[in-house]
N, C-alpha and C. Protein backbone atom coordinates (compact mmCIF):
# COMPACT_ATOMS: atom_id res chain seq x y z
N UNK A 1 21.09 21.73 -62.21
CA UNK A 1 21.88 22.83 -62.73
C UNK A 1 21.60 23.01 -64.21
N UNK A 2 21.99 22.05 -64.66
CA UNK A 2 21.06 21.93 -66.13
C UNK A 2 19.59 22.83 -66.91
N UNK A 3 18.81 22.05 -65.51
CA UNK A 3 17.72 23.15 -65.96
C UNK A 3 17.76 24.34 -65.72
N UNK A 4 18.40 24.77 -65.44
CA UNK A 4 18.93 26.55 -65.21
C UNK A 4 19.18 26.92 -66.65
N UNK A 5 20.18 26.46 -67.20
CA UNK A 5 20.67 26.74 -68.23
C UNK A 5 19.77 27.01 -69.28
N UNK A 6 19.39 27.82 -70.18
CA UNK A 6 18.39 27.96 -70.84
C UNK A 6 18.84 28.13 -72.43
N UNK A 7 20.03 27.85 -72.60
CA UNK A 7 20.81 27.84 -74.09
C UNK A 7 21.21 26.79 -74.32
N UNK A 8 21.07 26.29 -75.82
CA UNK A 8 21.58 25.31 -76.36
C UNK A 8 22.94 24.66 -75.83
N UNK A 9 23.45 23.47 -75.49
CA UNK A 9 24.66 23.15 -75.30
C UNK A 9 25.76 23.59 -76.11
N UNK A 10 25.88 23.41 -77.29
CA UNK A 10 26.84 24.06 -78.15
C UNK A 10 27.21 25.06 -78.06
N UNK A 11 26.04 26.17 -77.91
CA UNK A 11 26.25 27.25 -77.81
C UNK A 11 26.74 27.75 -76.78
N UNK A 12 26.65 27.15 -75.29
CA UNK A 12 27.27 27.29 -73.78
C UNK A 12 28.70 27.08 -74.21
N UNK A 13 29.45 25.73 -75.06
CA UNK A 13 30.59 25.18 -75.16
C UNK A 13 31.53 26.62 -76.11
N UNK A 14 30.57 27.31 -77.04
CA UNK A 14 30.84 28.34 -77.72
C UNK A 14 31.45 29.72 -76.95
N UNK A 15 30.48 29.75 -75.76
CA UNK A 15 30.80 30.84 -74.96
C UNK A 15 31.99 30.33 -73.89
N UNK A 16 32.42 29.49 -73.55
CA UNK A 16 33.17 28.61 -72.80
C UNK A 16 34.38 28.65 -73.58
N UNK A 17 34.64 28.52 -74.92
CA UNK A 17 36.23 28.29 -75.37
C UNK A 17 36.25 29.99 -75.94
N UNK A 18 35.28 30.81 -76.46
CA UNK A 18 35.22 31.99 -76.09
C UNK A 18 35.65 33.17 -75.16
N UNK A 19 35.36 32.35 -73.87
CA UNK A 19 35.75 32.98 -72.71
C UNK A 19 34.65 34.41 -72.87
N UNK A 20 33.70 34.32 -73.14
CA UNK A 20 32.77 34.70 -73.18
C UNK A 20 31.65 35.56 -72.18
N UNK A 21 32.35 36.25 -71.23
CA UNK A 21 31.19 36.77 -69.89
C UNK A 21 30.64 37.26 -70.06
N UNK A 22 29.31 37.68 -71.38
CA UNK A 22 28.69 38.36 -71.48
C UNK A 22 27.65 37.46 -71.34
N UNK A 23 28.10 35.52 -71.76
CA UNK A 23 27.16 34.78 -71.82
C UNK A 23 26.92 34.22 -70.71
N UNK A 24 28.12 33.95 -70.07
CA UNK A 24 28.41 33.14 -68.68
C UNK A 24 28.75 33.81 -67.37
N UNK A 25 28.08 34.00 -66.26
CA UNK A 25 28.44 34.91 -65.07
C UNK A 25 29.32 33.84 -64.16
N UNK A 26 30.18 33.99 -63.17
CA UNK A 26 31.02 33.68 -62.92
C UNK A 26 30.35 31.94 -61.33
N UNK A 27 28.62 32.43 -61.28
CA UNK A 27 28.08 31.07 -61.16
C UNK A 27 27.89 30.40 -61.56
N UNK A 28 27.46 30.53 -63.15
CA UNK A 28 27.52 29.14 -63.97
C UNK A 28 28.95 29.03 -64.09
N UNK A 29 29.76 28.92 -64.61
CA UNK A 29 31.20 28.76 -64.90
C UNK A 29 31.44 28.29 -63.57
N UNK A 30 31.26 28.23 -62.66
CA UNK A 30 31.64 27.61 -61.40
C UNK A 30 30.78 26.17 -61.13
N UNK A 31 29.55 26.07 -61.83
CA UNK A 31 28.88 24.96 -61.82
C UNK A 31 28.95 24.12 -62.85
N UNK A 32 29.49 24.44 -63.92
CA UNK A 32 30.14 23.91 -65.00
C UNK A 32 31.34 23.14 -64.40
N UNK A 33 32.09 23.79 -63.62
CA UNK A 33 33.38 23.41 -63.10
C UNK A 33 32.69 22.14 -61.85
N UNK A 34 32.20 22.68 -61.23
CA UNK A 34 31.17 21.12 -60.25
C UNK A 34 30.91 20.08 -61.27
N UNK A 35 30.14 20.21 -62.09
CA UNK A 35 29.35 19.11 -62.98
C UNK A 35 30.50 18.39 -64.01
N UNK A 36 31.68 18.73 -63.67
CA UNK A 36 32.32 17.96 -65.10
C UNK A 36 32.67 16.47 -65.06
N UNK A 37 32.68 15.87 -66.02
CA UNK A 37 32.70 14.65 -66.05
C UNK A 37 33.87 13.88 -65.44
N UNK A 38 33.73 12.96 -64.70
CA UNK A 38 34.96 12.11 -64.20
C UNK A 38 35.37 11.29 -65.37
N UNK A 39 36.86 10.80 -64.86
CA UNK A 39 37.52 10.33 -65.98
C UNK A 39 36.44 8.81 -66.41
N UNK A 40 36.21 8.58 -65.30
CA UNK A 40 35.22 6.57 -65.19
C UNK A 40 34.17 7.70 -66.56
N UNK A 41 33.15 8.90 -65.83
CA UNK A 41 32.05 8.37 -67.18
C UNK A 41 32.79 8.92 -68.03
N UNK A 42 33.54 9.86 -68.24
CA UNK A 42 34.15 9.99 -70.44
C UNK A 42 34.64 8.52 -70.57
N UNK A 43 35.12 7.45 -69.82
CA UNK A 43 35.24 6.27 -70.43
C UNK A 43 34.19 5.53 -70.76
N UNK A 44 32.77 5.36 -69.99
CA UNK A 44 31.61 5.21 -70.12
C UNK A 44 30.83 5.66 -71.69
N UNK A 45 31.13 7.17 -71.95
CA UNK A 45 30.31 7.84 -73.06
C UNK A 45 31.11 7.60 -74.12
N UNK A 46 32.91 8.02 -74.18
CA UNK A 46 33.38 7.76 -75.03
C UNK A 46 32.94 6.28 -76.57
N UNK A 47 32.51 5.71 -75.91
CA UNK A 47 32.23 4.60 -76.81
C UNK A 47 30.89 4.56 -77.40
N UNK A 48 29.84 5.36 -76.90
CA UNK A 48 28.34 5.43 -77.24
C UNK A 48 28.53 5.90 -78.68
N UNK A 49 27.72 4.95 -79.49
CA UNK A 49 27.82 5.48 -80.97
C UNK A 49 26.29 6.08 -81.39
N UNK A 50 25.66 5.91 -80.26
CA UNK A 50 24.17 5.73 -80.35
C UNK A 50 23.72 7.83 -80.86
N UNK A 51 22.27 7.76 -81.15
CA UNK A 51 21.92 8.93 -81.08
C UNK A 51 21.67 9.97 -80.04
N UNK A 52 22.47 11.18 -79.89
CA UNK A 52 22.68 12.21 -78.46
C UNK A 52 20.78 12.02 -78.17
N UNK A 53 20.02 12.43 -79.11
CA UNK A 53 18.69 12.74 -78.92
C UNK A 53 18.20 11.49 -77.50
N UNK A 54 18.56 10.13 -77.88
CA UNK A 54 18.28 9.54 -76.74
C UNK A 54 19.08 9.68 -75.36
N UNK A 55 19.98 10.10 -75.25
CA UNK A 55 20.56 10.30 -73.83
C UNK A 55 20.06 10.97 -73.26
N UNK A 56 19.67 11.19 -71.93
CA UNK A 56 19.10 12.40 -70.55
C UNK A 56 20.22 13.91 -71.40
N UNK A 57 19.78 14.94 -70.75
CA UNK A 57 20.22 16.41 -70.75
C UNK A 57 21.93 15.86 -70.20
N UNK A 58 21.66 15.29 -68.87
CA UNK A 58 23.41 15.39 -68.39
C UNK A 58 24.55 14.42 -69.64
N UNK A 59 23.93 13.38 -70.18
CA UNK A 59 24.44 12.94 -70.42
C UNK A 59 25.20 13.36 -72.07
N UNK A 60 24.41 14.23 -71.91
CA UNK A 60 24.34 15.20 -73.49
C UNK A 60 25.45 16.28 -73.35
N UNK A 61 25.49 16.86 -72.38
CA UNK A 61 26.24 17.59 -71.37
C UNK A 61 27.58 17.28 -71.36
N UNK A 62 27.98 15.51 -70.87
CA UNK A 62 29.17 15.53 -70.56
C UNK A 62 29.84 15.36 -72.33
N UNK A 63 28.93 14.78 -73.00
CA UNK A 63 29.26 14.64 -74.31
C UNK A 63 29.80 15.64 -75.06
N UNK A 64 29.19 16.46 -75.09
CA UNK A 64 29.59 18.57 -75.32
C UNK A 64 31.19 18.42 -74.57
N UNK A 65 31.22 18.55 -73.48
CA UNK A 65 32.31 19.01 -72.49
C UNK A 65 33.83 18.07 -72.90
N UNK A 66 33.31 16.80 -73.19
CA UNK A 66 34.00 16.25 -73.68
C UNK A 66 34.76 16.24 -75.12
N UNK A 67 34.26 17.45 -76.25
CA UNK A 67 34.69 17.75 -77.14
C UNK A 67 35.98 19.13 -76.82
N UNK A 68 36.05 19.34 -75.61
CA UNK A 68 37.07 20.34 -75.15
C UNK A 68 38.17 19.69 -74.47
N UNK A 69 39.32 19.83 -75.36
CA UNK A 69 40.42 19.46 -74.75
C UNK A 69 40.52 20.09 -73.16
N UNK A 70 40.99 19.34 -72.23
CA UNK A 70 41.34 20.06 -71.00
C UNK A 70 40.20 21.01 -70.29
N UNK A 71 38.86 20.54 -70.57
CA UNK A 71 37.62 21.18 -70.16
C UNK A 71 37.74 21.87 -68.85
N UNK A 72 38.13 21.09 -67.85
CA UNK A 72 37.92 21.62 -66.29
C UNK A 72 38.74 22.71 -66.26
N UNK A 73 40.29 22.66 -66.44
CA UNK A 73 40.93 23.72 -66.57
C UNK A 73 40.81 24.59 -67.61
N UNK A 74 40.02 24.90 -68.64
CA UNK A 74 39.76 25.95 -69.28
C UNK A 74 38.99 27.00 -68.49
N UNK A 75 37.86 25.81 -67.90
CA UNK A 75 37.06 26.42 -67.10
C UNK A 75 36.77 27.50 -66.29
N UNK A 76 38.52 26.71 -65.48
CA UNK A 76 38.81 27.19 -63.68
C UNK A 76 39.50 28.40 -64.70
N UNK A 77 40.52 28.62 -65.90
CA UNK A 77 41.02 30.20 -66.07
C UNK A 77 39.90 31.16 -66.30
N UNK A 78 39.03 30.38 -67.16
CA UNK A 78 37.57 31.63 -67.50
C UNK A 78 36.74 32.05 -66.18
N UNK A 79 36.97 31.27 -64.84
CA UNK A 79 36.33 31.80 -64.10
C UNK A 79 37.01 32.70 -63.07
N UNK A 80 38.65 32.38 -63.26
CA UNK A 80 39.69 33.23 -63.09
C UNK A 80 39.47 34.72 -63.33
N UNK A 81 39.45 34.75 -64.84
CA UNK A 81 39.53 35.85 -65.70
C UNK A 81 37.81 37.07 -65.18
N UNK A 82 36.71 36.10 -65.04
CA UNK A 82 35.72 36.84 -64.44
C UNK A 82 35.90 37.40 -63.29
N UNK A 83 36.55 36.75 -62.48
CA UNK A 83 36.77 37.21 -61.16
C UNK A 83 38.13 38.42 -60.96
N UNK A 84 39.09 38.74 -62.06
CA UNK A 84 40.47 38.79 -61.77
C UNK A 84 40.21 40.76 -61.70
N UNK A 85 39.61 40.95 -62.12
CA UNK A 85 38.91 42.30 -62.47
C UNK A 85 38.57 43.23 -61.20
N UNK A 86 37.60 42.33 -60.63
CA UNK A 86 36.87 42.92 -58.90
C UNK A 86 37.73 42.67 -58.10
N UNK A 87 38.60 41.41 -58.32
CA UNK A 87 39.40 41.28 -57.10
C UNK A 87 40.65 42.27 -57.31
N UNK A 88 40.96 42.53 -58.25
CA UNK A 88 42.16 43.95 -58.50
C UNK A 88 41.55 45.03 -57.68
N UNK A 89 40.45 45.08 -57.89
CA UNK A 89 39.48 46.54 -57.64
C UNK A 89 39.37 46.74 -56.02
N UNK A 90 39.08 45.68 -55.37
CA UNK A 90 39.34 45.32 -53.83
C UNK A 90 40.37 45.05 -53.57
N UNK A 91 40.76 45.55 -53.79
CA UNK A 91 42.80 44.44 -52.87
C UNK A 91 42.89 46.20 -52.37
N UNK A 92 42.84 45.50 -50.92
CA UNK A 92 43.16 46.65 -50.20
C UNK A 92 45.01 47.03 -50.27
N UNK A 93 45.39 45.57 -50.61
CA UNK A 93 47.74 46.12 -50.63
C UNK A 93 47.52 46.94 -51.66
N UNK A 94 46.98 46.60 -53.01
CA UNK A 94 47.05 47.66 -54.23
C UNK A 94 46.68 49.20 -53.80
N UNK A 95 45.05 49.36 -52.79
CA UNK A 95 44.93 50.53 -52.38
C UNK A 95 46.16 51.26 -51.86
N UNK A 96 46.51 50.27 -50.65
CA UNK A 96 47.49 51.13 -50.27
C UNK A 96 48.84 51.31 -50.94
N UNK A 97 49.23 50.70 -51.88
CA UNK A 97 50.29 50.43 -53.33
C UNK A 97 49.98 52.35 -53.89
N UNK A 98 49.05 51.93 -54.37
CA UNK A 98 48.33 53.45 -54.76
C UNK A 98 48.62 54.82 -54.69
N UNK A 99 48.13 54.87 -53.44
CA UNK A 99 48.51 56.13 -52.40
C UNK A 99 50.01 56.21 -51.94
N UNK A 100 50.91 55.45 -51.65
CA UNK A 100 52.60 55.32 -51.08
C UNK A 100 52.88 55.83 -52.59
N UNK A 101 52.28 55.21 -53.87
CA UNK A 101 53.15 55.66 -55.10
C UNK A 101 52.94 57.04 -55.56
N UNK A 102 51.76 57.43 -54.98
CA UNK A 102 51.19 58.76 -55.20
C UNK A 102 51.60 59.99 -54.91
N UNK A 103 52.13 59.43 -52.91
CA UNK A 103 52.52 60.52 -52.95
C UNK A 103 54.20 60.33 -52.95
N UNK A 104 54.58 59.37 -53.39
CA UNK A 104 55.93 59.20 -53.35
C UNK A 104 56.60 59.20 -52.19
């Protein structure tokens, strides 16, 4: 999933507390939400004092994610908020909400 991503980490974490959908479509933000770190590895990384440059991509990853308070659930509202738009637009009760108010 990682290698998909083709922007700097920071800059993903930027568009992420942003809430940002111009950067993020509502599949990454959903694979962001797959890939997040369990509580075992932020106890794992938390203590690494070492240089990010040597860790793998993921591990660089959870390190980023881990500078966001409450990461997963920021997540799940930003992918909320992408979705909350189309699904207004389809809701067939609203259609018919619509038309009953329309014609009174």
């Amino acid at each position: 999933m990682l290698t998909k991503v083709k922007m700097p980490l920071p800059d993903m974490m930027a568009a992420v507390l942003a809430m940002d959908e111009s950067v993020l479509d509502v599949d990454q933000v959903k694979n962001l939400i797959k890939f997040c770190p369990t509580k075992e590895e932020m106890e794992l990384l938390k203590g690494y004092t070492g240089d990010k440059e040597n860790l793998e991509k993921c591990e660089q990853y959870f390190l980023e994610l881990m500078k966001v308070p409450r990461v997963e659930s920021k997540l799940r509202v930003f992918s909320f908020k992408i979705q909350f738009l189309s699904h207004v637009r389809k809701s067939v009760k609203l259609k018919i909400m619509k038309k009953i108010l329309f014609f009174g």
